[in-house]
PDB file of N, CA and C in Angstrom:
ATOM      1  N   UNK A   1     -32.383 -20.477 -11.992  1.00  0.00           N
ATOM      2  CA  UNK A   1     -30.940 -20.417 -11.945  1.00  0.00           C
ATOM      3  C   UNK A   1     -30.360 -21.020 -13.229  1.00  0.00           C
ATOM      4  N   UNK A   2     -29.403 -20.269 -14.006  1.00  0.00           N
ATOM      5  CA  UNK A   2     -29.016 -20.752 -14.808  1.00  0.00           C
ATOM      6  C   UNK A   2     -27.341 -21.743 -14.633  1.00  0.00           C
ATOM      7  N   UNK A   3     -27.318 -22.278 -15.317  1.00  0.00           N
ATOM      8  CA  UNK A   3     -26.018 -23.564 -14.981  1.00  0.00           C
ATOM      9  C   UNK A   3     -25.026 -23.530 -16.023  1.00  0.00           C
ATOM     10  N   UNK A   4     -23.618 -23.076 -15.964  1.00  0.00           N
ATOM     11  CA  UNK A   4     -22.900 -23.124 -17.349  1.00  0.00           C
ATOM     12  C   UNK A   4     -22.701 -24.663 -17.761  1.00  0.00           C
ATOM     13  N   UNK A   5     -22.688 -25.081 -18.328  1.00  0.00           N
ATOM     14  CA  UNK A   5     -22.875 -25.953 -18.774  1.00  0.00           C
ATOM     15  C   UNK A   5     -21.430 -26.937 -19.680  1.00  0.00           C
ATOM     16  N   UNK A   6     -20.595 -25.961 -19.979  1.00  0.00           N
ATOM     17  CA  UNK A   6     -19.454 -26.316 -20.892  1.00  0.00           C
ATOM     18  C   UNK A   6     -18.409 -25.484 -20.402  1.00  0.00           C
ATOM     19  N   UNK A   7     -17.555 -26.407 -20.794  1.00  0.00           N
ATOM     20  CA  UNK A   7     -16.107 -25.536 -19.922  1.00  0.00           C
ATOM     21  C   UNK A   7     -14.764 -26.441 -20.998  1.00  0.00           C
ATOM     22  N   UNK A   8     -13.689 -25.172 -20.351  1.00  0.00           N
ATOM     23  CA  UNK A   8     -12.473 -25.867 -21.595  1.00  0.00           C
ATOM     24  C   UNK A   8     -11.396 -26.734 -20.989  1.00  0.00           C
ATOM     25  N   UNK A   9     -11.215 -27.527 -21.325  1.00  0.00           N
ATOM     26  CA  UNK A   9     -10.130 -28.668 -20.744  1.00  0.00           C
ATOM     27  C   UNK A   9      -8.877 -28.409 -21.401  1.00  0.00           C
ATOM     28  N   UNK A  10      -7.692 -28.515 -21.045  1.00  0.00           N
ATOM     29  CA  UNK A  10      -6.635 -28.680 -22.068  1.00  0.00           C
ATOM     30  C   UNK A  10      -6.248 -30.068 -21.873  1.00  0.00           C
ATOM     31  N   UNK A  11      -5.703 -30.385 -23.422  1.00  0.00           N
ATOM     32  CA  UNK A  11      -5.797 -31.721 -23.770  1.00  0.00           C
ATOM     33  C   UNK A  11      -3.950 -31.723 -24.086  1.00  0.00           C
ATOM     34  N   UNK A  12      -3.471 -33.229 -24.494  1.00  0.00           N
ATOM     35  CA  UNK A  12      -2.188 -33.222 -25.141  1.00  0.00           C
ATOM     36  C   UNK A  12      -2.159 -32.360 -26.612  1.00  0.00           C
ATOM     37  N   UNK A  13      -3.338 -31.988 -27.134  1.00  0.00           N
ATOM     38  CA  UNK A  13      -3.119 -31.957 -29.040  1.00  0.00           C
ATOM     39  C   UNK A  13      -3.244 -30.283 -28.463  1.00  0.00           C
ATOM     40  N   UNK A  14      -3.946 -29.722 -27.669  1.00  0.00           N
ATOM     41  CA  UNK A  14      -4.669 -28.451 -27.748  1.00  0.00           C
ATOM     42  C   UNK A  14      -5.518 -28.449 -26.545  1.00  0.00           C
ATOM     43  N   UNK A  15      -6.742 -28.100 -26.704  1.00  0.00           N
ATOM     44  CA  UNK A  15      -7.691 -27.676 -25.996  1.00  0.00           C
ATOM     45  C   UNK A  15      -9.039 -28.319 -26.573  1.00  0.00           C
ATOM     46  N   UNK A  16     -10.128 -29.142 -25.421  1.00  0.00           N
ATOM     47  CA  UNK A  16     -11.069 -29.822 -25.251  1.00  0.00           C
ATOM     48  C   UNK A  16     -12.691 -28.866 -25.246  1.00  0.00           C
ATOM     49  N   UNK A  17     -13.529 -28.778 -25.739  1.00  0.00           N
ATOM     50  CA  UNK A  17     -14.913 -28.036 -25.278  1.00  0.00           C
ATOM     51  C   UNK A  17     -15.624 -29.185 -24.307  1.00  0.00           C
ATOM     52  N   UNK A  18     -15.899 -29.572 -22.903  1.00  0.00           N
ATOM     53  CA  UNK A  18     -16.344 -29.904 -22.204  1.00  0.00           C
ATOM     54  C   UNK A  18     -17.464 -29.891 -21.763  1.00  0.00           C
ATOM     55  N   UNK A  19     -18.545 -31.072 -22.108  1.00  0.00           N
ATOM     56  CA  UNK A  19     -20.296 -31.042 -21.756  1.00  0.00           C
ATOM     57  C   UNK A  19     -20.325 -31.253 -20.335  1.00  0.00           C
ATOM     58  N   UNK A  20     -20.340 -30.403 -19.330  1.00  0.00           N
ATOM     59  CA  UNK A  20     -20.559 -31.002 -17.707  1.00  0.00           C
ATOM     60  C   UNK A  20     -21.591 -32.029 -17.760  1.00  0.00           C
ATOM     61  N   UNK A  21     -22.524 -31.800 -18.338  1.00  0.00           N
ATOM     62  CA  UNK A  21     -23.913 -32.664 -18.249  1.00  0.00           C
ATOM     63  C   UNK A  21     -23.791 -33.675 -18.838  1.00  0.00           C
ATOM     64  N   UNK A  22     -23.316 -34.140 -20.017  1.00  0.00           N
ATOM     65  CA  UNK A  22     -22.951 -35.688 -20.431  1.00  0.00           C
ATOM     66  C   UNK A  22     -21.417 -36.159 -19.796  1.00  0.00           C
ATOM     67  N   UNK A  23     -20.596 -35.459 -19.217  1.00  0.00           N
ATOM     68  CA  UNK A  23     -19.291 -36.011 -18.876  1.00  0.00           C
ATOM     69  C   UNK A  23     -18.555 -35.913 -19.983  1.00  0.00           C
ATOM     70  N   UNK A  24     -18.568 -35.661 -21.326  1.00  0.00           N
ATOM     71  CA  UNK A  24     -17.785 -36.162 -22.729  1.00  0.00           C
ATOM     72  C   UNK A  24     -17.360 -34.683 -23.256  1.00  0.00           C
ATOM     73  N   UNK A  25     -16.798 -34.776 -24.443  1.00  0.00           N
ATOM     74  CA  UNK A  25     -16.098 -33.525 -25.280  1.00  0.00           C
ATOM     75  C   UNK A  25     -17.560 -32.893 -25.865  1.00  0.00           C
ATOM     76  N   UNK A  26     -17.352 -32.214 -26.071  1.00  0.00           N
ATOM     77  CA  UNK A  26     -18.959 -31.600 -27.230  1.00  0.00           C
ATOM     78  C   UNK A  26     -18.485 -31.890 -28.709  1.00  0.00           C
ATOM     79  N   UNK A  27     -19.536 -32.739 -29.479  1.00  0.00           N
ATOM     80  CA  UNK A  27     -19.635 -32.790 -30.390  1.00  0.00           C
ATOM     81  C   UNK A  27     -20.475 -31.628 -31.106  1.00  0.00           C
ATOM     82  N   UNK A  28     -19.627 -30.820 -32.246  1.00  0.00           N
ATOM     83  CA  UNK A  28     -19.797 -29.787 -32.793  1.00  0.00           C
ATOM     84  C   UNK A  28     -20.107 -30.089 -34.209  1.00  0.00           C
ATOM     85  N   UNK A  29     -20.872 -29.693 -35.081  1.00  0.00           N
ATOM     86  CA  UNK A  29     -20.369 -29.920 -36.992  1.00  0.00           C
ATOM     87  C   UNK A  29     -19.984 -31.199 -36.914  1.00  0.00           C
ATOM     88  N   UNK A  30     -20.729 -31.849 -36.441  1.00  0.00           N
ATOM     89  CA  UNK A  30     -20.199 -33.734 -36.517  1.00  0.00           C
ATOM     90  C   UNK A  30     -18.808 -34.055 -36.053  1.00  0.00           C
ATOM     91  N   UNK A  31     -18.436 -33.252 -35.451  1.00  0.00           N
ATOM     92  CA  UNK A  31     -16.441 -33.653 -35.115  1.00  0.00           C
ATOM     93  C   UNK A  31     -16.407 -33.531 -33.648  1.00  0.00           C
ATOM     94  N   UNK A  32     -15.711 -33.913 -32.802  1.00  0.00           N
ATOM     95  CA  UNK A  32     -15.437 -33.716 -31.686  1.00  0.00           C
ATOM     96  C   UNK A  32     -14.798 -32.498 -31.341  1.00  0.00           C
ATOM     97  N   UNK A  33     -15.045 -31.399 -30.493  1.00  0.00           N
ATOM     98  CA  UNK A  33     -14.234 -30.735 -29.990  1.00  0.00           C
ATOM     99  C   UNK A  33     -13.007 -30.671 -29.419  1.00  0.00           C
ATOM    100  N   UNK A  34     -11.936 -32.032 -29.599  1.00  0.00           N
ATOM    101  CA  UNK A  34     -10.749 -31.709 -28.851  1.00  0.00           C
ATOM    102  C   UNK A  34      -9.437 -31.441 -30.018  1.00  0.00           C
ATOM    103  N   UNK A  35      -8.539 -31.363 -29.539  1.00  0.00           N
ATOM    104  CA  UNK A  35      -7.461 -30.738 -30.015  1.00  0.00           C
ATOM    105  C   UNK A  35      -7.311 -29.487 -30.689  1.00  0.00           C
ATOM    106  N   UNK A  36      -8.083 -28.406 -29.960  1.00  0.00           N
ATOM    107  CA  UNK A  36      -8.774 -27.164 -30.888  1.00  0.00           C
ATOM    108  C   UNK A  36      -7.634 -26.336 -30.409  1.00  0.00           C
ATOM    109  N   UNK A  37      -7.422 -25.158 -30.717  1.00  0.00           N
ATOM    110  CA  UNK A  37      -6.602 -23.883 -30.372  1.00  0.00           C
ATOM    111  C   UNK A  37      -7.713 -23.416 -29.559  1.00  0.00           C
ATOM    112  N   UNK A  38      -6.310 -22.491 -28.239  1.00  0.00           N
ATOM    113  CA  UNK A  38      -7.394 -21.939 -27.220  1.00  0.00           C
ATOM    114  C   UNK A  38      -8.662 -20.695 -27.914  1.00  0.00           C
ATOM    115  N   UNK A  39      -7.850 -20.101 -28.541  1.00  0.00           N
ATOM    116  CA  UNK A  39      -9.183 -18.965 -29.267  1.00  0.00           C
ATOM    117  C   UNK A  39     -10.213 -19.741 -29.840  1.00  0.00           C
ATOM    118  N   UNK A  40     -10.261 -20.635 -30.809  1.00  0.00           N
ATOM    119  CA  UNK A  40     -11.134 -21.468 -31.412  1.00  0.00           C
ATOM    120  C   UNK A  40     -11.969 -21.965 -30.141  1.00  0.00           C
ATOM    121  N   UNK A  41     -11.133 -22.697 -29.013  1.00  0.00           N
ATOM    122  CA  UNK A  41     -12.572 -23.115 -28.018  1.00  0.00           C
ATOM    123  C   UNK A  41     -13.263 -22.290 -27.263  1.00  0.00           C
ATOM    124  N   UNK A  42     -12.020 -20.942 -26.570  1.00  0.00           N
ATOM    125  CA  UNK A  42     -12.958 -20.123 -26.116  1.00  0.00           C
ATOM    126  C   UNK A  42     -14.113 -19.390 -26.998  1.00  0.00           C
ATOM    127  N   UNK A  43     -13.703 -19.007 -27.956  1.00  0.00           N
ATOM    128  CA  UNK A  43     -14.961 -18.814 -28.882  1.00  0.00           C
ATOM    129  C   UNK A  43     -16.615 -19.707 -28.633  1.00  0.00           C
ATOM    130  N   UNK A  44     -16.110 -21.119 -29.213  1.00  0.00           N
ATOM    131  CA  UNK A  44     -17.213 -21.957 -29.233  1.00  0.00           C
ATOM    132  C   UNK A  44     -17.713 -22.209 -27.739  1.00  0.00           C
ATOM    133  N   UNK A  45     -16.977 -22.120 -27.099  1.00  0.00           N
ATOM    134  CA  UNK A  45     -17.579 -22.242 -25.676  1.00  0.00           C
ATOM    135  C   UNK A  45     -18.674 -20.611 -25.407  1.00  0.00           C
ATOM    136  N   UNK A  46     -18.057 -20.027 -25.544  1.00  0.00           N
ATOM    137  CA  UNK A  46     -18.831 -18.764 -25.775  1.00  0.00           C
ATOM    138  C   UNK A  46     -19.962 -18.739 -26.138  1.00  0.00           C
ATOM    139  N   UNK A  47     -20.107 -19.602 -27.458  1.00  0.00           N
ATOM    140  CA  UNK A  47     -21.325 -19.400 -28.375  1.00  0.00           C
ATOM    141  C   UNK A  47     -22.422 -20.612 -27.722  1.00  0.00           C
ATOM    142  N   UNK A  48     -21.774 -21.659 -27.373  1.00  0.00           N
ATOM    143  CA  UNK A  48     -22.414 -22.933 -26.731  1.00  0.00           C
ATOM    144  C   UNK A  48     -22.980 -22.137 -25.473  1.00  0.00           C
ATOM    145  N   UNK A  49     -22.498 -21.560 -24.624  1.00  0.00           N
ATOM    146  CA  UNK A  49     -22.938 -21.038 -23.109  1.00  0.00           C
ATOM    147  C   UNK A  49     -24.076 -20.175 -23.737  1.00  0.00           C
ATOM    148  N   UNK A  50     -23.994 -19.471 -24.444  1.00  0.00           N
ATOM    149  CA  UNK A  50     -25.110 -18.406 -25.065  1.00  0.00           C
ATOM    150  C   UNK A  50     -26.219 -18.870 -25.670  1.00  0.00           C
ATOM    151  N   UNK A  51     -25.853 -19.816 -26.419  1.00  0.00           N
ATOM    152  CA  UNK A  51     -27.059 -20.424 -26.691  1.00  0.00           C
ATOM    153  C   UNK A  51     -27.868 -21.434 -26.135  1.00  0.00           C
ATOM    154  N   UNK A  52     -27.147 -22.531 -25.234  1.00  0.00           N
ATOM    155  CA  UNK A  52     -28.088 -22.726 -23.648  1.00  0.00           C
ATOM    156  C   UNK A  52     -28.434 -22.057 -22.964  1.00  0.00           C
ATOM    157  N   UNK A  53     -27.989 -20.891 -22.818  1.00  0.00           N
ATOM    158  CA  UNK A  53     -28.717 -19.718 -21.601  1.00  0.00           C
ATOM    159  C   UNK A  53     -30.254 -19.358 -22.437  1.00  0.00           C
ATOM    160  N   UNK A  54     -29.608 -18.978 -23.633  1.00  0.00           N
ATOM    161  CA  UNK A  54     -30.803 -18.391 -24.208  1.00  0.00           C
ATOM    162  C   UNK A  54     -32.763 -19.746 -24.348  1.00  0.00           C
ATOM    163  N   UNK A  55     -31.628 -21.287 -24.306  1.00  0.00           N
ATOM    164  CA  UNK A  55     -32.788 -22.089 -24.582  1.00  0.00           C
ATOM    165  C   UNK A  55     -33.771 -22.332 -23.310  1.00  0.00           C
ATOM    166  N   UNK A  56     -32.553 -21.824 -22.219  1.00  0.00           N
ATOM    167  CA  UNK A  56     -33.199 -22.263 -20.843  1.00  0.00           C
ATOM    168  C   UNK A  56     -34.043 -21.012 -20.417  1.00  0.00           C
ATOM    169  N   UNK A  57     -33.674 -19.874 -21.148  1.00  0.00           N
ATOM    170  CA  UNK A  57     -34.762 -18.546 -20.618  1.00  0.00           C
ATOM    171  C   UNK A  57     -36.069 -18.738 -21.019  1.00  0.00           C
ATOM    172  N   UNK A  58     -36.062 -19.462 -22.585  1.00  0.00           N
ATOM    173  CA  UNK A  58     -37.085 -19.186 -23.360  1.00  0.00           C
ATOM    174  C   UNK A  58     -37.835 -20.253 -22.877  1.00  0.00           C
ATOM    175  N   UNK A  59     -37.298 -21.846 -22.605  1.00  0.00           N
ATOM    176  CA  UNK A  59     -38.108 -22.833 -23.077  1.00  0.00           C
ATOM    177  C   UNK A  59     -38.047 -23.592 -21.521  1.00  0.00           C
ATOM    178  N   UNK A  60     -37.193 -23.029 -20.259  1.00  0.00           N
ATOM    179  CA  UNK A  60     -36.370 -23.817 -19.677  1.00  0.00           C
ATOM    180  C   UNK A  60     -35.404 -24.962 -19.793  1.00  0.00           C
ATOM    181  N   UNK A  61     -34.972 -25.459 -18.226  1.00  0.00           N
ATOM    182  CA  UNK A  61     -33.670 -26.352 -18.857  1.00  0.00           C
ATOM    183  C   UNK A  61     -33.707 -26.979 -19.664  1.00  0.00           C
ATOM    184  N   UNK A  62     -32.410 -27.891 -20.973  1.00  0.00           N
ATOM    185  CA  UNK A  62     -33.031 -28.845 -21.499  1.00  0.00           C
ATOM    186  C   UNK A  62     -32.317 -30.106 -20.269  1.00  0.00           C
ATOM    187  N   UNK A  63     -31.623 -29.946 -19.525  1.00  0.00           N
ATOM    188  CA  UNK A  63     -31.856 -31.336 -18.488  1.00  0.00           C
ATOM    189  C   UNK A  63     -32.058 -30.886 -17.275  1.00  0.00           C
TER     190      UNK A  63
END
C-alpha cells in the first residue's frame, strides 16, 4: 500500500508543502517550503508524491 505522504497547508504568507511523516514543512533546495504560491506547491507536492511512490515501488517504504 502506498501512503501520500505530503499535503498542502495554507499558511498566512501563502501556501505550506506538508511532511505527514515528520509533522513539519518540507524542506526543499535548503529552504523551507512555506509561504509558496498555490501553483508553485501544488507542483512540488506533485513531484515530492511521485518521487516517494516511485522510491517505495522500487526499494520499499523509506519509513
Amino acid at each position: 500500500m502506498i501512503t501520500i505522504r505530503y499535503e498542502l497547508r495554507e499558511d498566512p504568507a501563502g501556501w505550506t508543502v506538508w511532511d505527514l511523516y515528520h509533522d513539519e514543512p518540507v524542506t526543499h533546495g535548503g529552504r523551507l517550503a512555506v509561504g509558496l504560491t498555490r501553483l508553485y506547491a501544488d507542483d512540488l507536492v506533485a513531484l515530492l508524491v511521485a518521487s516517494d511512490m516511485k522510491r517505495t515501488i522500487t526499494r520499499g517504504p523509506a519509513f
